[in-house]
Protein backbone atom coordinates (compact mmCIF):
# COMPACT_ATOMS: atom_id res chain seq x y z
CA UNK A 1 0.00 0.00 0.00
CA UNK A 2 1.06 3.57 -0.37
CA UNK A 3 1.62 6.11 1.88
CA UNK A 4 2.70 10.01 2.02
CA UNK A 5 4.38 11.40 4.88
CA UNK A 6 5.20 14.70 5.38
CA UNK A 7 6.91 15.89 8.74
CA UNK A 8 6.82 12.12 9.86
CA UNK A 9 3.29 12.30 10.31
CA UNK A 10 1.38 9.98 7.68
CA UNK A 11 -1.73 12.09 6.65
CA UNK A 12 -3.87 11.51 3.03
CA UNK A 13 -4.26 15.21 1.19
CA UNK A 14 -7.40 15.98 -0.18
CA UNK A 15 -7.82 15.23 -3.64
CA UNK A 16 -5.15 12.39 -3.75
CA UNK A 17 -5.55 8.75 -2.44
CA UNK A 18 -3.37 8.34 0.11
CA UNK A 19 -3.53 4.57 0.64
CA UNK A 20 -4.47 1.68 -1.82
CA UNK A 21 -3.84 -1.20 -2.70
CA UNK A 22 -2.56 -0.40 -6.34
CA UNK A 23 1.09 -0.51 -7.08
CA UNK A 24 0.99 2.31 -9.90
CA UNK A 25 -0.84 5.68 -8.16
CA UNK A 26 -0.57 8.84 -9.82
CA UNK A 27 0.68 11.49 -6.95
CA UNK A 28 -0.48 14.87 -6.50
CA UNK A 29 2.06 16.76 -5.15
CA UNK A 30 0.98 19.90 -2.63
CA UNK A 31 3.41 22.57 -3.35
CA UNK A 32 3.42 23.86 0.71
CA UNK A 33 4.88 20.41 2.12
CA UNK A 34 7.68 18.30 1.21
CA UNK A 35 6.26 15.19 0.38
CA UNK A 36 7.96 11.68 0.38
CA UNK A 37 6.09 8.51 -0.53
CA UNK A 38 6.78 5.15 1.11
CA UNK A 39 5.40 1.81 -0.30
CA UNK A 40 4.77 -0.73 2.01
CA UNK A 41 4.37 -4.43 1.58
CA UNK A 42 3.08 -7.67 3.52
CA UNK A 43 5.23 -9.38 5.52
CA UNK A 44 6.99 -12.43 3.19
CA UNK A 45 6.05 -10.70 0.01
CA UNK A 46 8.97 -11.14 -2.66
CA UNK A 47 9.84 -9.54 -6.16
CA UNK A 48 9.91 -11.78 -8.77
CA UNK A 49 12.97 -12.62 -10.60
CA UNK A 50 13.55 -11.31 -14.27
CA UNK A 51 13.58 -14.20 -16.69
CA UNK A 52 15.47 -14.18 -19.73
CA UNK A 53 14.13 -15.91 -23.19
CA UNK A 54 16.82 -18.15 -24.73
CA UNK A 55 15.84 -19.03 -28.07
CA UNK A 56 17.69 -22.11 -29.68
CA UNK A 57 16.83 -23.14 -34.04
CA UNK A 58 18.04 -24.97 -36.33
CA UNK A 59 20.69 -24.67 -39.38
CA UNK A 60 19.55 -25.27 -42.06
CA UNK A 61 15.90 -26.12 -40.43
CA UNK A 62 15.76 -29.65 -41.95
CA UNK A 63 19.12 -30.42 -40.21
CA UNK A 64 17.66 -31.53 -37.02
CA UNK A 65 16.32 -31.41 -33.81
CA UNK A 66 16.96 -28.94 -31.26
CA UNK A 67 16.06 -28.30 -27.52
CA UNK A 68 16.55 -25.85 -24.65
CA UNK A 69 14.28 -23.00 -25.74
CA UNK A 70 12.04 -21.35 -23.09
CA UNK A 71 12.43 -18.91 -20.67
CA UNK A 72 15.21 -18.65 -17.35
CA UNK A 73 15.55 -16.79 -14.37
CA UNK A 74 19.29 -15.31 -14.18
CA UNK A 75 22.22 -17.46 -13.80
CA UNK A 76 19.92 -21.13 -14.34
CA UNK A 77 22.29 -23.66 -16.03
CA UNK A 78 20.07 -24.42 -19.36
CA UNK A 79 21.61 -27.75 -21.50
CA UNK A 80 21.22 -27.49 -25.53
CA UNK A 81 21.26 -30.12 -27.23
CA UNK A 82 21.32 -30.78 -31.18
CA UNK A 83 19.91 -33.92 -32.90
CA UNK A 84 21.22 -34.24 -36.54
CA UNK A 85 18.11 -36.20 -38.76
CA UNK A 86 19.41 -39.04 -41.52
CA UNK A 87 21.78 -37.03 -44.21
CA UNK A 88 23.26 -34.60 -41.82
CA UNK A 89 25.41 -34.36 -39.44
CA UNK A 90 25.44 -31.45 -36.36
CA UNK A 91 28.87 -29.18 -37.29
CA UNK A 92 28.87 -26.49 -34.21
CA UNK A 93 26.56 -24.14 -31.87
CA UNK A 94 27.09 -20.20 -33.11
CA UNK A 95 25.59 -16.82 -31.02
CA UNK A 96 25.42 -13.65 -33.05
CA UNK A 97 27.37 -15.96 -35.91
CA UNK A 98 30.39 -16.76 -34.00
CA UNK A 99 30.85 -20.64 -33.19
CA UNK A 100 30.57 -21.07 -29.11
CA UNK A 101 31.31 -24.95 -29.32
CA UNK A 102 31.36 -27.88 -31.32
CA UNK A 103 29.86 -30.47 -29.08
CA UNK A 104 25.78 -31.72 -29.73
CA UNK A 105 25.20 -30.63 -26.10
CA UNK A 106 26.25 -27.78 -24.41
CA UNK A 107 25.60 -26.06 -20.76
CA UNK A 108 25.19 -22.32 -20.96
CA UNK A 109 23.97 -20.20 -17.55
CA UNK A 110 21.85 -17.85 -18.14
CA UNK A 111 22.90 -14.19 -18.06
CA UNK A 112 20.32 -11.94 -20.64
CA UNK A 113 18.48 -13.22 -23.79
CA UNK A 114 20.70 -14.83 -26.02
CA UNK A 115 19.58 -16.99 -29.12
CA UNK A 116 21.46 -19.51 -30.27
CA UNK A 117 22.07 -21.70 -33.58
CA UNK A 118 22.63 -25.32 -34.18
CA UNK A 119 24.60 -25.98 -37.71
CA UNK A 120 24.17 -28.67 -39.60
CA UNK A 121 25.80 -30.30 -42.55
CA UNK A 122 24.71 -32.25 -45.36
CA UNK A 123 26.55 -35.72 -45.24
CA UNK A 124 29.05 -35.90 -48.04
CA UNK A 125 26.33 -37.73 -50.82
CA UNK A 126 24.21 -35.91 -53.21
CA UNK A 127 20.65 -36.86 -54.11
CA UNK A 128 21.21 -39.43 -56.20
CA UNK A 129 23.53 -41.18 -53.58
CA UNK A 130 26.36 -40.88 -55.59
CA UNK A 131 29.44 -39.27 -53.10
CA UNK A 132 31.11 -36.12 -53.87
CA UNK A 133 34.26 -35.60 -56.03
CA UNK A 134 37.48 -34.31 -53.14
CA UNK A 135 40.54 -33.61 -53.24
CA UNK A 136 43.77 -32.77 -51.24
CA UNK A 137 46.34 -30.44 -51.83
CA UNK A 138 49.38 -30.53 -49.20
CA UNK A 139 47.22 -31.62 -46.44
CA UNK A 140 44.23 -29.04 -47.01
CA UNK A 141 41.08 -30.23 -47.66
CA UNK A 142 39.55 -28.01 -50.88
CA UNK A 143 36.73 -27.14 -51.00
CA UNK A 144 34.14 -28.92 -53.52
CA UNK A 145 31.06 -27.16 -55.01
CA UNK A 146 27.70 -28.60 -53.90
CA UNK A 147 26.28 -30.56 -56.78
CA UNK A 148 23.15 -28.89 -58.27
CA UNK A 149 20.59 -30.49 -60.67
CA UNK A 150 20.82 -28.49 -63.71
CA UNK A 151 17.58 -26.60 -65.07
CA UNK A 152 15.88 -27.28 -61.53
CA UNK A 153 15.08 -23.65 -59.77
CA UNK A 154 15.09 -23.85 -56.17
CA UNK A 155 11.92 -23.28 -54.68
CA UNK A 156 12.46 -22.17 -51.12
CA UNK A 157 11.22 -25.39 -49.73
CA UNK A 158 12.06 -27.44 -46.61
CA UNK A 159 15.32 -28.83 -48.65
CA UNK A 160 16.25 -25.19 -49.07
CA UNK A 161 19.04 -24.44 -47.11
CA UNK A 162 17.94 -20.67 -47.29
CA UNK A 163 14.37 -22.04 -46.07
CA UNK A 164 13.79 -20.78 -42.37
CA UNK A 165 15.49 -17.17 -43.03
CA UNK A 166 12.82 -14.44 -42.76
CA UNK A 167 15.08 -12.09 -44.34
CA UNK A 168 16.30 -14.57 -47.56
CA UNK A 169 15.02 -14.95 -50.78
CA UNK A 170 15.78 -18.08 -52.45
CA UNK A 171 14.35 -16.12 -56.08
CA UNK A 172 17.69 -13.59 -55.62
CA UNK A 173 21.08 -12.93 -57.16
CA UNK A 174 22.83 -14.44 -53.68
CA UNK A 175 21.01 -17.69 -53.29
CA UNK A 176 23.46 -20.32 -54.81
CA UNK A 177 26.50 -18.08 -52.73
CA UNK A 178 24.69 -18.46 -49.43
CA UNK A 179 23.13 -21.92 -49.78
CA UNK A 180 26.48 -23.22 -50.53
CA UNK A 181 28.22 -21.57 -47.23
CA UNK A 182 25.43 -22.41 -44.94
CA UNK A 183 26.07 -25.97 -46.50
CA UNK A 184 29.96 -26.06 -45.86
CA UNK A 185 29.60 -24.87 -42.27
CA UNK A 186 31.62 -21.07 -43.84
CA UNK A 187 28.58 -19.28 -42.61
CA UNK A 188 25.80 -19.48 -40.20
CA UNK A 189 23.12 -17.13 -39.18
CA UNK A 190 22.08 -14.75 -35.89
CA UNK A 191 19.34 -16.92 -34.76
CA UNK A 192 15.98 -15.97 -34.78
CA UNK A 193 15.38 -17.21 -38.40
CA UNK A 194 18.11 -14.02 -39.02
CA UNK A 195 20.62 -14.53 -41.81
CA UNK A 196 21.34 -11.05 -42.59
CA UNK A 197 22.79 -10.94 -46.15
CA UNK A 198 23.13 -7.04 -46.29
CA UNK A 199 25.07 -6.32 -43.16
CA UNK A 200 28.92 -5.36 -43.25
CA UNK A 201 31.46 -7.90 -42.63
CA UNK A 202 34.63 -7.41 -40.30
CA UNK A 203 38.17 -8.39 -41.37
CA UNK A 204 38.17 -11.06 -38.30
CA UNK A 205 35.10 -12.49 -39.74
CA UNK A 206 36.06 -12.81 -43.35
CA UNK A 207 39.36 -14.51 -41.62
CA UNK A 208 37.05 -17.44 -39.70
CA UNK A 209 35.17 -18.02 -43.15
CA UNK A 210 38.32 -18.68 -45.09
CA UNK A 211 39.81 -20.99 -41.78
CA UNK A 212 36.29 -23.21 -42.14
CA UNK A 213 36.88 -23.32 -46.12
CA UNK A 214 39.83 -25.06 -45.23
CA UNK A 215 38.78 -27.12 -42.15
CA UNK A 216 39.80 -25.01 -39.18
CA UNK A 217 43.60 -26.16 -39.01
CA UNK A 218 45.37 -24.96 -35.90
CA UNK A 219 48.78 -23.65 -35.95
CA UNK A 220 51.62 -23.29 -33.20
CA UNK A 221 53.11 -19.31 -35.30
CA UNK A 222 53.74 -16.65 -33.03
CA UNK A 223 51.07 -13.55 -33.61
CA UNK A 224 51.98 -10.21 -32.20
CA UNK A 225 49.12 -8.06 -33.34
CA UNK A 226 48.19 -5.59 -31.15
CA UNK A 227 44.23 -5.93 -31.45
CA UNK A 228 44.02 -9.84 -31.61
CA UNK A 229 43.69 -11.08 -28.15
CA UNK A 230 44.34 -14.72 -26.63
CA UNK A 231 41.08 -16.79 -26.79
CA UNK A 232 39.17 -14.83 -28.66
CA UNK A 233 36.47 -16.47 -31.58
CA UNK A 234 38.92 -14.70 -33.93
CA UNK A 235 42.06 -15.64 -32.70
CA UNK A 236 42.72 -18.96 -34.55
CA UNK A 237 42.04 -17.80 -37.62
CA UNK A 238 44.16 -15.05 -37.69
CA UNK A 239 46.88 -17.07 -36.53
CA UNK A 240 46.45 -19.28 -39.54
CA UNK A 241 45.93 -16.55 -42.42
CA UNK A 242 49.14 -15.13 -41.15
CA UNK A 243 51.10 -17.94 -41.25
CA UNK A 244 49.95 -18.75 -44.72
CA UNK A 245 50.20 -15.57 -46.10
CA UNK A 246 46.84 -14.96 -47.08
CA UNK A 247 46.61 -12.31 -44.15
CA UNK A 248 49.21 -9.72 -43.08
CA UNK A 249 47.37 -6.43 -41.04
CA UNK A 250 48.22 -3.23 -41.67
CA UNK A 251 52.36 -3.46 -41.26
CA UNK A 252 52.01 -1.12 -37.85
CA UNK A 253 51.13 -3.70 -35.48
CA UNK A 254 47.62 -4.23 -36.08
CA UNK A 255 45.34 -6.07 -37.68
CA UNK A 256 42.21 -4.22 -37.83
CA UNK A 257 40.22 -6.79 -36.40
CA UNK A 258 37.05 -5.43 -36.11
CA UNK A 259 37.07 -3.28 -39.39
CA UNK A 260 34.46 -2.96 -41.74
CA UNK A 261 36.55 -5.08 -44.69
CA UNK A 262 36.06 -3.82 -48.78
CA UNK A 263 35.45 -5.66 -51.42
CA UNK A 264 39.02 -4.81 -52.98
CA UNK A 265 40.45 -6.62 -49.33
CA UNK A 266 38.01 -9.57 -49.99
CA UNK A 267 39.21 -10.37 -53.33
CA UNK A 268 43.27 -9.69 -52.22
CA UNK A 269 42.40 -12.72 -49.43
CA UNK A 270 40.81 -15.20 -51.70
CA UNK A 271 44.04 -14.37 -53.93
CA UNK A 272 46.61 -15.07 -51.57
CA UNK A 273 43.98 -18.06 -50.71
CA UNK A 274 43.81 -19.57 -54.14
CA UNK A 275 48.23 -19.11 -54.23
CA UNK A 276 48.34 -21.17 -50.98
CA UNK A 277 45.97 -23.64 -52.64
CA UNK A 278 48.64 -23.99 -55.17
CA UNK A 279 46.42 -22.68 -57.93
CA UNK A 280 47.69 -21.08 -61.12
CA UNK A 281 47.16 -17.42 -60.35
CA UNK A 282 49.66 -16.12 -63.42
CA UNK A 283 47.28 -16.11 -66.54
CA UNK A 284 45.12 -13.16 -64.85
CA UNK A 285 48.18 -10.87 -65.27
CA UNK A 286 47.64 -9.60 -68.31
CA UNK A 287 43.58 -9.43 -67.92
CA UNK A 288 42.52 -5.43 -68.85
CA UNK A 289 39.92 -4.28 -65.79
CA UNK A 290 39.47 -1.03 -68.07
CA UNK A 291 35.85 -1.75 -68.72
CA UNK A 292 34.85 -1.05 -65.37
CA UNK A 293 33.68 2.68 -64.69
CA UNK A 294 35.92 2.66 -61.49
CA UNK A 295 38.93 0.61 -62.67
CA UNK A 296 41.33 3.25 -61.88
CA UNK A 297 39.81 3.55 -58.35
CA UNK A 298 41.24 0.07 -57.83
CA UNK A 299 44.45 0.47 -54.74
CA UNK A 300 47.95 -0.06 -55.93
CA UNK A 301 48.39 -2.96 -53.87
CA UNK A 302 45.34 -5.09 -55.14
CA UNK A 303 45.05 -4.66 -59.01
CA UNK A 304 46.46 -8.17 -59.64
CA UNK A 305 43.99 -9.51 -57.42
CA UNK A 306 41.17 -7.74 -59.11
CA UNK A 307 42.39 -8.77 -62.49
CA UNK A 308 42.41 -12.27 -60.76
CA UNK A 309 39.05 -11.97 -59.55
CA UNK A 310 37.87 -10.85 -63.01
CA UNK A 311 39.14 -13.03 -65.11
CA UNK A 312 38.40 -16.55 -62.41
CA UNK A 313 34.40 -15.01 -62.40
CA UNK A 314 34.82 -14.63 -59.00
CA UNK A 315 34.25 -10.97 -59.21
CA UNK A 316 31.40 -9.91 -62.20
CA UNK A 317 30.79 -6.60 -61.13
CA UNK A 318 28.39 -4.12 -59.38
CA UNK A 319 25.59 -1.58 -61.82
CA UNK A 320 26.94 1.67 -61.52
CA UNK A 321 24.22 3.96 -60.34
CA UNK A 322 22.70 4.96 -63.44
CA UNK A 323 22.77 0.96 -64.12
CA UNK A 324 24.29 2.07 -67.53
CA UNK A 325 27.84 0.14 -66.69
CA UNK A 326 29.51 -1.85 -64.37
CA UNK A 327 31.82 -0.77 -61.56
CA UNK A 328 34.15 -2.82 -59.11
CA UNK A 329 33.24 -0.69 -56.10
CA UNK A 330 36.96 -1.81 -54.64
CA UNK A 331 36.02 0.48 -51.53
CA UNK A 332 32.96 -0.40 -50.84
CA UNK A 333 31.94 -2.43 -47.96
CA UNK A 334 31.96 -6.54 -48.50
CA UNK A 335 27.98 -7.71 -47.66
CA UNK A 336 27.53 -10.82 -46.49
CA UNK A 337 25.48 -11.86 -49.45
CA UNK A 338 28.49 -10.92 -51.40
CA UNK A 339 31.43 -12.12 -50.02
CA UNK A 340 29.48 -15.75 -49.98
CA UNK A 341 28.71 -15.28 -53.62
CA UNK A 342 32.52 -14.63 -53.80
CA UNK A 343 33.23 -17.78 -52.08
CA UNK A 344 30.87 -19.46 -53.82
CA UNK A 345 32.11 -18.21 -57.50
CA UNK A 346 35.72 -18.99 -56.09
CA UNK A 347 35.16 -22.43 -55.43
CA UNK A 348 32.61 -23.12 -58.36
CA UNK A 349 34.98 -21.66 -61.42
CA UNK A 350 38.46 -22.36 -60.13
């Protein structure tokens, strides 16, 4: 119940309800006292604990079971667990896209809402049984293109990886690019049904999506970068560009781990990628980028890489804004949706 004291003495003013029994009063105010308001509660009464909505799916949907959604009170020990169905098997758990562990069932105590995604993979068969061509090139596994019926448009269906994405179209430009990396384990979503295709990509993230192309391989290399910490999602995979060349920073100490990475940087990394994977990068040299509006816009330091990226298809271009050419928007922010249809044009055409 409510009360208002003023001078110690509890008194109700006229006008105003002193006492009640609701919890939300609005107070009048008398301008001649100083008035304090005290709320007073049965003995053995108790506020009841926030809970916290932990929200667990599936990746793709048709990948399997899941458990451990519902709603916790603060620090409750929840267990998820992750079921793969026939044809897949469970590849990691990811929050906000970065992988938290790669065990079926993991205990998490609750601290806020937090969603979180199960990945799963397609075993290594296509639908006709028949198993996937692979190969192996100085201990690296390469990635192998998903096989695709010919002629057969997707239709956003249950076998759809895409399917269970409110914010994917399986009609659009990036579907084959983001199928294929939600398929190799390269790229998950936020949770939620939240995939995300048009946000901005960080250099650390474009580095984890190259380390799962080539099977997360740990290295012992030393790694003094100032911004890449011990432990860290990251941390691996940095490790492991650097030491293979693919990735150097910025040649003052830093890495620029959490910057927004361009589409000129992208295509420079799946360069040095291709030259680790032993691939043939030469014949691009003389390829003319000329055609482009913004050619010339192009840094110094990546114009055989572009020419690369060109000439391999993994690069096509961007409509310039009067959509009367094509540019290479080298600057420009790497999307999601682009950088997988990189990936996917990389390991498609090569």
């Amino acid at each position: 119940e409510w009360y208002e004291t003023s001078d110690s003495a509890l008194r109700a003013m006229e006008g105003v309800v002193a006492e009640g029994s609701a919890a939300n009063k609005e107070v009048v105010a008398s301008p001649s006292l100083h008035n304090v308001w005290l709320a007073g509660f049965p003995e053995n009464t108790t506020v009841s604990e926030i809970e916290y909505a932990i929200t667990v799916t599936a990746n793709p949907s048709a990948g399997g079971t899941i458990s451990g959604t519902g709603s916790y009170t603060s620090g409750t020990a929840v267990t998820l667990t992750a079921t793969p169905n026939t044809g897949y098997k469970f590849v990691n758990w990811t929050k906000d896209s970065v992988e938290v562990s790669t065990s079926a069932s993991i205990e998490i105590t609750v601290t806020g809402d937090a969603a979180y995604v199960a990945n799963f993979q397609r075993n290594s068969q296509d639908s006709t049984g028949g198993k996937r061509p692979s190969s192996n090139k100085g201990n690296n596994t390469e990635v192998v293109p998903p096989v695709v019926e010919e002629n057969v448009p997707c239709t956003g269906d249950d076998k759809c990886l895409m399917h269970g994405y409110s914010d994917l179209d399986p009609k659009v430009w990036y579907h084959n690019g983001i199928e294929y990396c939600i398929e190799k384990g390269i790229m998950s979503g936020y949770g939620n049904g939240v995939f995300k295709p048009n946000a901005d990509t960080s250099r650390a993230m474009l580095m984890v999506m190259l380390w799962n192309m080539n099977g997360s391989p740990i290295v012992s290399d030393s790694m003094d970068f100032k911004d890449v910490a011990e432990g860290k999602w990251y941390t691996e995979a940095i490790r492991w560009a650097k030491a293979e060349g693919i990735a150097s920073g910025y040649g003052n100490g830093y890495f620029g781990t959490d910057d927004l990475i361009t589409r000129e940087q992208v295509v420079t990394m799946l360069w040095n990628y291709a030259k680790y994977k032993g691939m043939d990068v030469s014949k691009a040299e003389e390829t003319s980028i000329l055609s482009y509006g913004d050619a010339e816009d192009v840094a110094r330091y990546a114009v055989s890489a572009m020419q690369w990226a060109c000439d391999s298809g993994v690069v096509s271009g961007k409509n310039n804004a009067d959509k009367t050419g094509l540019i290479l928007d080298p600057a420009g922010n790497g999307t999601r949706a682009q950088i997988a249809t990189m990936i996917w044009n990389f390991c498609e055409k090569q």
